[in-house]
Protein backbone atom coordinates (compact mmCIF):
# COMPACT_ATOMS: atom_id res chain seq x y z
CA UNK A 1 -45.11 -33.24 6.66
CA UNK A 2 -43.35 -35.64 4.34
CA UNK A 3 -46.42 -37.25 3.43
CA UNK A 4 -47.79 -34.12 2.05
CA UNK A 5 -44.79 -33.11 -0.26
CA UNK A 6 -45.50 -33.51 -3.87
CA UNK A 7 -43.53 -34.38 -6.45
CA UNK A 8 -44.28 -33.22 -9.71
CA UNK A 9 -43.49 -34.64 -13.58
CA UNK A 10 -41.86 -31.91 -14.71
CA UNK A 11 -41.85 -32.88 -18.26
CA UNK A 12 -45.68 -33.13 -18.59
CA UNK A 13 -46.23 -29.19 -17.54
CA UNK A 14 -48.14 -27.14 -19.71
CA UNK A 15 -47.60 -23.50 -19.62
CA UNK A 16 -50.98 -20.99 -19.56
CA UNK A 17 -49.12 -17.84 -20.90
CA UNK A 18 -52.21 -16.61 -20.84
CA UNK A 19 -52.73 -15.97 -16.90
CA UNK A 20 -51.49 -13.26 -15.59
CA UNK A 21 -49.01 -15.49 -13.46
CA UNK A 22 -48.31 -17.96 -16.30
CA UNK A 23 -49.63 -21.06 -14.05
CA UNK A 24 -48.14 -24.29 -14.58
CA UNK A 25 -50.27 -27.47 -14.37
CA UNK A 26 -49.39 -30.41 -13.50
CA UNK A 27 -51.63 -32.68 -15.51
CA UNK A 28 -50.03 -36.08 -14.60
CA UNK A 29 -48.59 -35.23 -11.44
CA UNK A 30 -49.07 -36.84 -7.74
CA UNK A 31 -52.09 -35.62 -6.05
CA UNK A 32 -52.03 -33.92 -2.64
CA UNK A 33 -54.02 -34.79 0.24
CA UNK A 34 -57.16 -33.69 -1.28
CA UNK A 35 -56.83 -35.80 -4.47
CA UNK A 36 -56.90 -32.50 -7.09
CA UNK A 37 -53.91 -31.80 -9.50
CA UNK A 38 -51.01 -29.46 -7.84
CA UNK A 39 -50.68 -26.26 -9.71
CA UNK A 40 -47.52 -23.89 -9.12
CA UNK A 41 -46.70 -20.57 -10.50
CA UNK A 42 -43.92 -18.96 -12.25
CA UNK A 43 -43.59 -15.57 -12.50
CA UNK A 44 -41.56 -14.62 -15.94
CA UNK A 45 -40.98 -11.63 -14.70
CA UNK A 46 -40.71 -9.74 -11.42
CA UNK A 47 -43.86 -7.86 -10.61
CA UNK A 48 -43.26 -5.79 -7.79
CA UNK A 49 -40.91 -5.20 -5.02
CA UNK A 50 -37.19 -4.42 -4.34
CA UNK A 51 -35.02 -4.61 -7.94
CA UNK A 52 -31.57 -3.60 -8.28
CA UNK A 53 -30.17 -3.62 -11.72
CA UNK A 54 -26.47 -3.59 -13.07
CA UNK A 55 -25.09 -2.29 -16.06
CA UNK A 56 -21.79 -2.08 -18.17
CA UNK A 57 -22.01 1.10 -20.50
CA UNK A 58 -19.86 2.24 -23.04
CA UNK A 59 -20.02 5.93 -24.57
CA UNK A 60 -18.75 7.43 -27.57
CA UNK A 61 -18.42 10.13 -29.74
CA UNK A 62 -17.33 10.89 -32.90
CA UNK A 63 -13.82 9.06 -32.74
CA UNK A 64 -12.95 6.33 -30.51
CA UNK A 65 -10.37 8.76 -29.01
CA UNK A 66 -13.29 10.17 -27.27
CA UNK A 67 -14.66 6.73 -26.22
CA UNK A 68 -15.79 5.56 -22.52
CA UNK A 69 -16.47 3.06 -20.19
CA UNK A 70 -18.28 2.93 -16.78
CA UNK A 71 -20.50 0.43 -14.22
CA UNK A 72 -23.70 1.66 -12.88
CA UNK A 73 -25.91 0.04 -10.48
CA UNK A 74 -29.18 1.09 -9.11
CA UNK A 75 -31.50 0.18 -6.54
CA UNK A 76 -35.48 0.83 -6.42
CA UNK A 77 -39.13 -0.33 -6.39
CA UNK A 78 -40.96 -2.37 -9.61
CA UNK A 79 -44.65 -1.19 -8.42
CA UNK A 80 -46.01 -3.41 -11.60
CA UNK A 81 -45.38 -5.10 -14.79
CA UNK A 82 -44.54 -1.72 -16.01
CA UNK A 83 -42.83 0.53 -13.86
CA UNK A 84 -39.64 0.64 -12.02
CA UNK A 85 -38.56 3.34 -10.01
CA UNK A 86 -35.01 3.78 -8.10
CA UNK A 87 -31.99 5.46 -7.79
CA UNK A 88 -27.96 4.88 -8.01
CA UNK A 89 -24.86 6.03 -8.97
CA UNK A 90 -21.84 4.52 -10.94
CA UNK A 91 -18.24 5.17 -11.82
CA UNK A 92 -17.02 6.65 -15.43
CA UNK A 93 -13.55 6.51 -16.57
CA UNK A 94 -12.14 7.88 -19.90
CA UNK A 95 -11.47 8.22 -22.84
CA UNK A 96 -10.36 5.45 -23.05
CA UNK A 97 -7.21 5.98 -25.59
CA UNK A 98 -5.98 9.72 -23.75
CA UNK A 99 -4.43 12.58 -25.22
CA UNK A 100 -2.51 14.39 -22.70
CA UNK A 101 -1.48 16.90 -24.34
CA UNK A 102 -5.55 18.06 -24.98
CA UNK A 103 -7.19 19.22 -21.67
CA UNK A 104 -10.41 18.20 -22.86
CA UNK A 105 -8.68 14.55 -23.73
CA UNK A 106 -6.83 13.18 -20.46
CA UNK A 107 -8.22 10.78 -18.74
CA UNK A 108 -11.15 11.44 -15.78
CA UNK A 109 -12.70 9.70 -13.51
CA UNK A 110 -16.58 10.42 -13.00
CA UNK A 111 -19.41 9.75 -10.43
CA UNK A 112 -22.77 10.00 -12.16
CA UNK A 113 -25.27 9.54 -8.92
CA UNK A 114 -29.15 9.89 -11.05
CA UNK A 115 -32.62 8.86 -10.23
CA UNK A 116 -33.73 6.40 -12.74
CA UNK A 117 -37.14 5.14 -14.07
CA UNK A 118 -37.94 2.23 -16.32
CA UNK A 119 -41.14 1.38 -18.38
CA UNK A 120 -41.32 -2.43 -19.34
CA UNK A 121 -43.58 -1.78 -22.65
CA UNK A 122 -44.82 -5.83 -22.43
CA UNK A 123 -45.36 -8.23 -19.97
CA UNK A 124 -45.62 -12.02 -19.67
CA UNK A 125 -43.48 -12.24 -22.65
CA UNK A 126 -40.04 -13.66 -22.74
CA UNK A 127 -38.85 -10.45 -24.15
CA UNK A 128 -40.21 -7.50 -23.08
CA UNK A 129 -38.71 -3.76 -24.71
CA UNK A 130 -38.34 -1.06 -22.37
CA UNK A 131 -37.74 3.11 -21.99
CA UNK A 132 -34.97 3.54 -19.41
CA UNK A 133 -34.25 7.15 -18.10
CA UNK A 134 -31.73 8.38 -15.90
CA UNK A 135 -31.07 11.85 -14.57
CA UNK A 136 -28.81 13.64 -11.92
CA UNK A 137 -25.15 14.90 -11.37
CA UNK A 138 -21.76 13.67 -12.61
CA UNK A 139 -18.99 14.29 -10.00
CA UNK A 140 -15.78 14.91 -11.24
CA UNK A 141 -13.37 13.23 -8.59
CA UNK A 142 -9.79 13.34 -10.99
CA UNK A 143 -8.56 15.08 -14.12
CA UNK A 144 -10.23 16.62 -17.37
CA UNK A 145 -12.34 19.45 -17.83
CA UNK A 146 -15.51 16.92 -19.06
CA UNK A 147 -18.20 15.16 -17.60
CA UNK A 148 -18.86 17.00 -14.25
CA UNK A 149 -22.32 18.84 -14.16
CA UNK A 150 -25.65 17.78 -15.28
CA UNK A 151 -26.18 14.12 -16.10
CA UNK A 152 -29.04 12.79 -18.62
CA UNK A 153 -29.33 9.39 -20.27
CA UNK A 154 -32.03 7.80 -21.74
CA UNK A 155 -32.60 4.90 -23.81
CA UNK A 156 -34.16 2.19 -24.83
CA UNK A 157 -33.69 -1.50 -25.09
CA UNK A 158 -34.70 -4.93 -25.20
CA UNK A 159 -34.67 -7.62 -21.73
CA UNK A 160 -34.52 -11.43 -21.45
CA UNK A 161 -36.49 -12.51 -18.70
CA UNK A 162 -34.18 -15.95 -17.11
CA UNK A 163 -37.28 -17.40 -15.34
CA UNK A 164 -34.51 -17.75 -12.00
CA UNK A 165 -36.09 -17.48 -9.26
CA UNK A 166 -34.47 -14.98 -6.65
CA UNK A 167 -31.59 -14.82 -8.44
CA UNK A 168 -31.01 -12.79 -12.28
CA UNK A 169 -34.70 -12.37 -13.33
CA UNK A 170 -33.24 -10.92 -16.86
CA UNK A 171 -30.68 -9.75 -18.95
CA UNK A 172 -30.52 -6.03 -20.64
CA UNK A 173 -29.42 -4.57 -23.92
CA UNK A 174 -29.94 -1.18 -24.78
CA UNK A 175 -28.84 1.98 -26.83
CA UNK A 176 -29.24 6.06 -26.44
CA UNK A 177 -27.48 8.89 -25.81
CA UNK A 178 -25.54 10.23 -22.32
CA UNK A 179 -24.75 13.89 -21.54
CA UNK A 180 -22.29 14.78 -19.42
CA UNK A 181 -22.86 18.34 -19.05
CA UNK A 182 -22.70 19.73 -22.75
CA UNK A 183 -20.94 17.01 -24.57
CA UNK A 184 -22.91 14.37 -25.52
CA UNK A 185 -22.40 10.83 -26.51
CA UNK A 186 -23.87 7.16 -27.92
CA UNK A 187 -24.10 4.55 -25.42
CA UNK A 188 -24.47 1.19 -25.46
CA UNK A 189 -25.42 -0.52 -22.59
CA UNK A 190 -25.42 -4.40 -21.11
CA UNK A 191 -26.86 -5.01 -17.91
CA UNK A 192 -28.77 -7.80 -15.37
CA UNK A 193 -32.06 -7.61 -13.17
CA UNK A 194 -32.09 -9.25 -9.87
């Protein structure tokens, strides 16, 4: 009913970082119907349910001639602060600067599809590290002689938690290594939470 909305002050919140929710109080703001302070709460960071998580990687190796760049996206479960669990798949294409007359240097096309589990090493911080891992099968579906077989790459990196409700609840950076069968590369990788 419109008599019981409340509007709140939003510039006279105080933030308790140290509840588990991080509860906002409203110390100035209208009362409801019973005459006691409205409190709401803001989760910094998603706690559980369905996640899905983007990412832009690039992977290199010794020389940028042997230097690539894919998109991989993955769906799953966040059962706590902690852990994520999920799945996905991607799309790979390099190098990025060719050689065509090196078989092991024209250009390919990949599908990594990997199970993937993350470990948020904080919580109720702003920014939390994390240990990503994913594992599975590259698909080779054009050119080269690299990159189909066994896929591995783990890392580890560093999230911004937005605070955006139901939209990007953070924003990923992170480093390691991928292997694409037996070659194996740096990566670098930027990604979002939703």
């Amino acid at each position: 009913m419109l008599s019981q909305t409340i509007y709140a002050q939003s510039k006279l919140c105080i933030v308790d970082s140290l509840n588990k929710d991080t509860v906002i109080h409203e110390s100035n703001a209208k009362k409801n119907t019973t005459g006691k302070p409205i409190k709401y709460t803001a989760k910094r960071d998603k706690i559980e349910g369905i996640k899905m998580i983007g990412e832009i990687e690039l992977t290199t190796a010794n020389s940028s001639r042997d230097s690539w760049l894919g998109y991989l996206g993955t769906v799953g479960y966040q059962f706590n602060s902690y852990v994520y669990l999920g799945g996905g798949t991607g799309i790979t294409i390099g190098p990025l600067y060719p050689d065509f007359s090196e078989d092991e240097l024209k250009q390919s096309v990949y599908i990594p599809v990997f199970g993937n589990i993350r470990l948020n090493l904080l919580k109720n911080f702003k920014y939390i590290p994390f240990f990503d891992l994913k594992s599975g099968y590259s698909l080779k579906i054009s050119n080269g002689k690299r990159g189909e077989g066994f896929y591995y790459s783990p890392s580890i990196g560093v999230k911004s938690v937005t605070g955006l409700k139901n939209f990007i609840n953070a924003v990923t950076l992170s480093i390691g290594n991928t292997v694409y069968k037996r070659h194996y590369y740096f990566n670098f990788k930027m990604g979002l939470e939703f």
